[in-house]
N, C-alpha and C. Protein backbone atom coordinates (compact mmCIF):
# COMPACT_ATOMS: atom_id res chain seq x y z
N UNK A 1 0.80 -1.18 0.00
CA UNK A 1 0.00 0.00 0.00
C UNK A 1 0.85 1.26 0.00
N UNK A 2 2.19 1.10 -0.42
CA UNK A 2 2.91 2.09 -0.49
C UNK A 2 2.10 3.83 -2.03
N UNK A 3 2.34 2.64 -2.76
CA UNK A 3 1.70 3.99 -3.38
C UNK A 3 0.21 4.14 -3.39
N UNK A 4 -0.60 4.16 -2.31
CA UNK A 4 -1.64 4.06 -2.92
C UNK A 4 -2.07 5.66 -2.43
N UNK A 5 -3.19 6.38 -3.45
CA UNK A 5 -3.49 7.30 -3.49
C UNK A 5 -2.45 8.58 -4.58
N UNK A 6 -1.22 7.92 -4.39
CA UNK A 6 -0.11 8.78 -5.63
C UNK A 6 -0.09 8.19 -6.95
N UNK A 7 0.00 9.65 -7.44
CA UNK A 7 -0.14 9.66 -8.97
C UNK A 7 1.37 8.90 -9.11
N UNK A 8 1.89 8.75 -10.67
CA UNK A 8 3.06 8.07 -11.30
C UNK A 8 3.89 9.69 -11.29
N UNK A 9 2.89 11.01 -11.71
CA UNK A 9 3.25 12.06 -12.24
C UNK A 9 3.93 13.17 -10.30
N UNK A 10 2.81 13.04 -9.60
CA UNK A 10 2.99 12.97 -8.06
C UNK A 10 4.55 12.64 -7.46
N UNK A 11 4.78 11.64 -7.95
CA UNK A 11 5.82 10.61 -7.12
C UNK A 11 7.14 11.31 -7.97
N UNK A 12 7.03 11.84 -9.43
CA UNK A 12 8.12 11.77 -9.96
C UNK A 12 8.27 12.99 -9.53
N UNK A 13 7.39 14.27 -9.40
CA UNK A 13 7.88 15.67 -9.23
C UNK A 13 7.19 16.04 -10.32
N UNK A 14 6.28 17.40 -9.96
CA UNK A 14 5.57 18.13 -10.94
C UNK A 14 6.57 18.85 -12.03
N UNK A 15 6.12 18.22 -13.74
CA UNK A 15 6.87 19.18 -14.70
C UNK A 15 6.28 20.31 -15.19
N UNK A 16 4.75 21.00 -14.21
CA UNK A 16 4.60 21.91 -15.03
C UNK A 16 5.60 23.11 -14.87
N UNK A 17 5.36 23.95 -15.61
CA UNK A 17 6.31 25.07 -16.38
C UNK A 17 5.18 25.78 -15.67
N UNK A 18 5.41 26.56 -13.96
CA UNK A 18 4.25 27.32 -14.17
C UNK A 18 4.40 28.73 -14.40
N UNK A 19 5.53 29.04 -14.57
CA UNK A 19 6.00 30.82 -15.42
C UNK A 19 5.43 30.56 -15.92
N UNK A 20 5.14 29.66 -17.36
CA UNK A 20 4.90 29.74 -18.73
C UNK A 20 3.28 29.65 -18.74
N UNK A 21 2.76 28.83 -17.55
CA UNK A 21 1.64 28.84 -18.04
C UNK A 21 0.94 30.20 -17.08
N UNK A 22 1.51 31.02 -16.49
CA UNK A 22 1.15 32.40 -15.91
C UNK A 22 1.14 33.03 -16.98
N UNK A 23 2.13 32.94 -17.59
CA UNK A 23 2.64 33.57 -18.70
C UNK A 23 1.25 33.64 -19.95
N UNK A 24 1.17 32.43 -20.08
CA UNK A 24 -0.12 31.99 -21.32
C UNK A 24 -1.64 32.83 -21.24
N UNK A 25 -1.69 32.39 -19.43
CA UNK A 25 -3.19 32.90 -19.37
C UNK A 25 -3.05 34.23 -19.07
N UNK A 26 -1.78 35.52 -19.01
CA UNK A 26 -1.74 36.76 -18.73
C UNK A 26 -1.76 37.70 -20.04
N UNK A 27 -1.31 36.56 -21.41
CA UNK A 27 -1.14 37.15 -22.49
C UNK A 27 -2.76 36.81 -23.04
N UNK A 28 -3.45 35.77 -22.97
CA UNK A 28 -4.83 35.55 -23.27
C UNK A 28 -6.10 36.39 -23.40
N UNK A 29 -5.60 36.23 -21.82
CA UNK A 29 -6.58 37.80 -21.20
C UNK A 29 -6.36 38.99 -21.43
N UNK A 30 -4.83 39.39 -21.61
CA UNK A 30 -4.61 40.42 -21.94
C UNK A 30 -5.20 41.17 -23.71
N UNK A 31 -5.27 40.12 -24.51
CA UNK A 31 -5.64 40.46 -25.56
C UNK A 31 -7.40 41.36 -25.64
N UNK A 32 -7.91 40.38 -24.65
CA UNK A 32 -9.23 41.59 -23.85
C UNK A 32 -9.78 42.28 -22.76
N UNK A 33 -8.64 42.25 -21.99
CA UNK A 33 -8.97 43.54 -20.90
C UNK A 33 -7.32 43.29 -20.38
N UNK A 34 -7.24 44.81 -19.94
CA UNK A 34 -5.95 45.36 -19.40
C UNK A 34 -4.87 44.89 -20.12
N UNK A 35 -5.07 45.23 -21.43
CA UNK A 35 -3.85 44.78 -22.03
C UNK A 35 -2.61 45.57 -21.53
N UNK A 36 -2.39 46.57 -21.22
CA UNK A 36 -0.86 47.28 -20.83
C UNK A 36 -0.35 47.09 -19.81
N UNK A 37 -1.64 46.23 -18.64
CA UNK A 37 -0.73 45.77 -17.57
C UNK A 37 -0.35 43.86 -17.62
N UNK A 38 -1.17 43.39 -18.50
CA UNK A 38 -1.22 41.90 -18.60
C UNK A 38 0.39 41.79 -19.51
N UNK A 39 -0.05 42.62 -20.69
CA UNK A 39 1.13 42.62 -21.90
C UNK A 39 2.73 42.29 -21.16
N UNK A 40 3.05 42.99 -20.47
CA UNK A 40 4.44 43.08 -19.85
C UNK A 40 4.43 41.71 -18.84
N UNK A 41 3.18 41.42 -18.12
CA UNK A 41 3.31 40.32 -17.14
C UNK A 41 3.62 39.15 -17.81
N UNK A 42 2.79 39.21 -18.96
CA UNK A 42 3.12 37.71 -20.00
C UNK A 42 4.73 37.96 -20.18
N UNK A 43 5.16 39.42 -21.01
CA UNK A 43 6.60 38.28 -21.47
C UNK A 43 7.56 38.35 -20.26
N UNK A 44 7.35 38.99 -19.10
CA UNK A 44 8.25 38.80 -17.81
C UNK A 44 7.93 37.11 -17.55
N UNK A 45 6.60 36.57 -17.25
CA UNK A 45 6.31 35.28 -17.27
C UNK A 45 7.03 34.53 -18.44
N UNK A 46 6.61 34.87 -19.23
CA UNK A 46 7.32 33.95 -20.61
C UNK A 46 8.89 33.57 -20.13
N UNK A 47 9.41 34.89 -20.16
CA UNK A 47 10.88 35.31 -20.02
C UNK A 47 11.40 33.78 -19.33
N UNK A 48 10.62 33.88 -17.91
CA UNK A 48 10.66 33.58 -17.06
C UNK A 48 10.69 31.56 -17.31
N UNK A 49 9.69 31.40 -17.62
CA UNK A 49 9.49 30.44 -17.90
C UNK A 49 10.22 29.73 -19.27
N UNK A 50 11.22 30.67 -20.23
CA UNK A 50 12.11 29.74 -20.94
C UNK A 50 13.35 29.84 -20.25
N UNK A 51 13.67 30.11 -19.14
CA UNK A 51 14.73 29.88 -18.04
C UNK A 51 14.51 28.70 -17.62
N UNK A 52 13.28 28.28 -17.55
CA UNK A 52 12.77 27.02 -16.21
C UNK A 52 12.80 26.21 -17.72
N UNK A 53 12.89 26.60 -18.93
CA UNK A 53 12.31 25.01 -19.81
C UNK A 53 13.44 24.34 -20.02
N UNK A 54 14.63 24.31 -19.50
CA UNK A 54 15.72 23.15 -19.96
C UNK A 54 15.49 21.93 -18.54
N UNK A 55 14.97 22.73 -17.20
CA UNK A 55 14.29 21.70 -16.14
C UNK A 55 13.15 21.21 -16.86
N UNK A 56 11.93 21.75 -16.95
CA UNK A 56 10.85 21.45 -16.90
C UNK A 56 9.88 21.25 -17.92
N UNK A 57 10.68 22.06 -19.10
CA UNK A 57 10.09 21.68 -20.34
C UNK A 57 9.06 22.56 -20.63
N UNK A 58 7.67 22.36 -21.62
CA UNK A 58 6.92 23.43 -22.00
C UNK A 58 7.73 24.95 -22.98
N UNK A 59 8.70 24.57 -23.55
CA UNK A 59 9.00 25.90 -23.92
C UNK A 59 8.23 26.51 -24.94
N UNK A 60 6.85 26.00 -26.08
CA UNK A 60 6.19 26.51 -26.70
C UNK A 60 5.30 27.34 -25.37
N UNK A 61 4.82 26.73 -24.45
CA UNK A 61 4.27 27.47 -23.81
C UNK A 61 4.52 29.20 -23.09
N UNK A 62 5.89 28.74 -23.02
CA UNK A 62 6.88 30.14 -22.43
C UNK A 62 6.94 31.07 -23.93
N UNK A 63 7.17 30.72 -25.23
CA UNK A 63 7.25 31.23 -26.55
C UNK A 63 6.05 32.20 -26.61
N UNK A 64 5.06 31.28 -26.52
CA UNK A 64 3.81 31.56 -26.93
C UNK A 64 2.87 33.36 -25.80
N UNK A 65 3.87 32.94 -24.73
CA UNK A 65 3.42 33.97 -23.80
C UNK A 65 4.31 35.23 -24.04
N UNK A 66 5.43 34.99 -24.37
CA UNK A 66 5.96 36.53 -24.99
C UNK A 66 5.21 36.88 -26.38
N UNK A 67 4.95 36.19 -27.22
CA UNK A 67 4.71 36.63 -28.12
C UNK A 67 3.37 36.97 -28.19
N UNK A 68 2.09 36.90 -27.05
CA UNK A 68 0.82 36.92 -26.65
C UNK A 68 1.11 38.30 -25.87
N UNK A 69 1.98 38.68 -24.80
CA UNK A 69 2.28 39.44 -24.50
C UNK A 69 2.80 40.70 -25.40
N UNK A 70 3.46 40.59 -26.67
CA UNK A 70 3.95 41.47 -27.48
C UNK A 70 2.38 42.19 -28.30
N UNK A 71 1.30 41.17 -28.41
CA UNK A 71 0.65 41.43 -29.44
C UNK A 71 -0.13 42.04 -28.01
N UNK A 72 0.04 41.86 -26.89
CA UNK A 72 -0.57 42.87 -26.25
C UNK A 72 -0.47 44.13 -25.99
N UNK A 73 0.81 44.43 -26.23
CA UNK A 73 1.48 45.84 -25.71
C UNK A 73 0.87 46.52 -27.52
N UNK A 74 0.67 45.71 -28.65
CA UNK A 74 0.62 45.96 -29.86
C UNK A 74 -1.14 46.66 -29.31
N UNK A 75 -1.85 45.96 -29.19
CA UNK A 75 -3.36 46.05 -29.33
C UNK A 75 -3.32 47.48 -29.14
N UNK A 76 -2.61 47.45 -27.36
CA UNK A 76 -3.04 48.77 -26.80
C UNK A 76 -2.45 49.88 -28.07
N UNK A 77 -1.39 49.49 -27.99
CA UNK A 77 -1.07 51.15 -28.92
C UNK A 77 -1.62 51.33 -30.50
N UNK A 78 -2.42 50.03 -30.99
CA UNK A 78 -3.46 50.22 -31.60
C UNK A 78 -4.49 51.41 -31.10
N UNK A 79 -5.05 50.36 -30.29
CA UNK A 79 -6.25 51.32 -29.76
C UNK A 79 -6.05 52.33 -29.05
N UNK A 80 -4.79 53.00 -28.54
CA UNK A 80 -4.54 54.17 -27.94
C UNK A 80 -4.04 55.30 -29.31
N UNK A 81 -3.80 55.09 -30.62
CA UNK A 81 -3.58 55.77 -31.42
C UNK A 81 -5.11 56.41 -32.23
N UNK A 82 -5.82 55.36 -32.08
CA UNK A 82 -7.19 55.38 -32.42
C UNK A 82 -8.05 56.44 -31.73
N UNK A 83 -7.89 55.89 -30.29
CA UNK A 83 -8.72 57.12 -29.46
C UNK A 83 -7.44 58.14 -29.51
N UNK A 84 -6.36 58.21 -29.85
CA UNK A 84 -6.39 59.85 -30.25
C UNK A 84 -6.30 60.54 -31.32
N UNK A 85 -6.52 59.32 -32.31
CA UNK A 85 -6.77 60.46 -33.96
C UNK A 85 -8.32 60.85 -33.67
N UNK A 86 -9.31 60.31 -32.94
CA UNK A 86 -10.52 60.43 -33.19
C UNK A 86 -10.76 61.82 -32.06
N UNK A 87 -10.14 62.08 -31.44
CA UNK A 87 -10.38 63.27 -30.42
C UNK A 87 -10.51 62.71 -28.75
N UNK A 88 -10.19 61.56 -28.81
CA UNK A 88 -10.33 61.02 -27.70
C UNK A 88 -10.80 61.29 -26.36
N UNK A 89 -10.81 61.30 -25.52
CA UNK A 89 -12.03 62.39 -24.50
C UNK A 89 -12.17 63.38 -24.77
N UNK A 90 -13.45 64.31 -24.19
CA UNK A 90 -12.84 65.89 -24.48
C UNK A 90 -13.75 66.05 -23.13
N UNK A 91 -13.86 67.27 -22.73
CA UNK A 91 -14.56 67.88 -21.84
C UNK A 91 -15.44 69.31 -22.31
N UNK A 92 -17.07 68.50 -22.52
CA UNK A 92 -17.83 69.52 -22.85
C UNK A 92 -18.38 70.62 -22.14
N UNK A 93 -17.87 71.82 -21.80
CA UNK A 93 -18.31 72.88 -20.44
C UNK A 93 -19.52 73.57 -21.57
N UNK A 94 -20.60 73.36 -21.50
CA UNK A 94 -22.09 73.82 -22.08
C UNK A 94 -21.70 75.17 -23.00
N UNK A 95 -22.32 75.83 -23.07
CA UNK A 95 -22.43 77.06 -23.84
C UNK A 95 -22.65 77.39 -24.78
């Protein structure tokens, strides 16, 4: 009854990559809300996580989060060039 209740995966030592997969779901989300603060977290995560992939492996995952992260920092300055060719806030005082 030695192993009973442990996984094969348990016993050997967890390989997830979890920079990379911080990394994944910060660039994900980031593509629709808070991209300028998610954008940078992904490729610091990414970064992060192709340090850890010669242990642990996953390095598409760590790839995939800088480059999810890049197209985040991209969106925003999409859409921040947008709202300011268009006049972007203004402040209407009546009159």
């Amino acid at each position: 009854m030695a192993g009973y209740g442990r996984s094969s995966a348990a016993a050997s030592g967890s390989r997830t990559n979890g920079f990379a997969v911080a990394g994944l779901v910060c660039g994900i989300v980031g593509i629709f809300i808070l991209n300028i603060i998610l954008g940078p977290l992904a490729i610091v995560f990414g970064v992060l996580g192709l340090r850890q992939a010669a242990v642990k492996g996953n390095v598409g995952l760590a790839k995939s989060a800088v480059v999810l992260g890049i197209l985040d920092i991209i969106i925003f300055g999409v859409l921040f060039a947008v709202a300011a060719s268009s006049g972007g806030f203004t402040w209407y005082v009546g009159g």
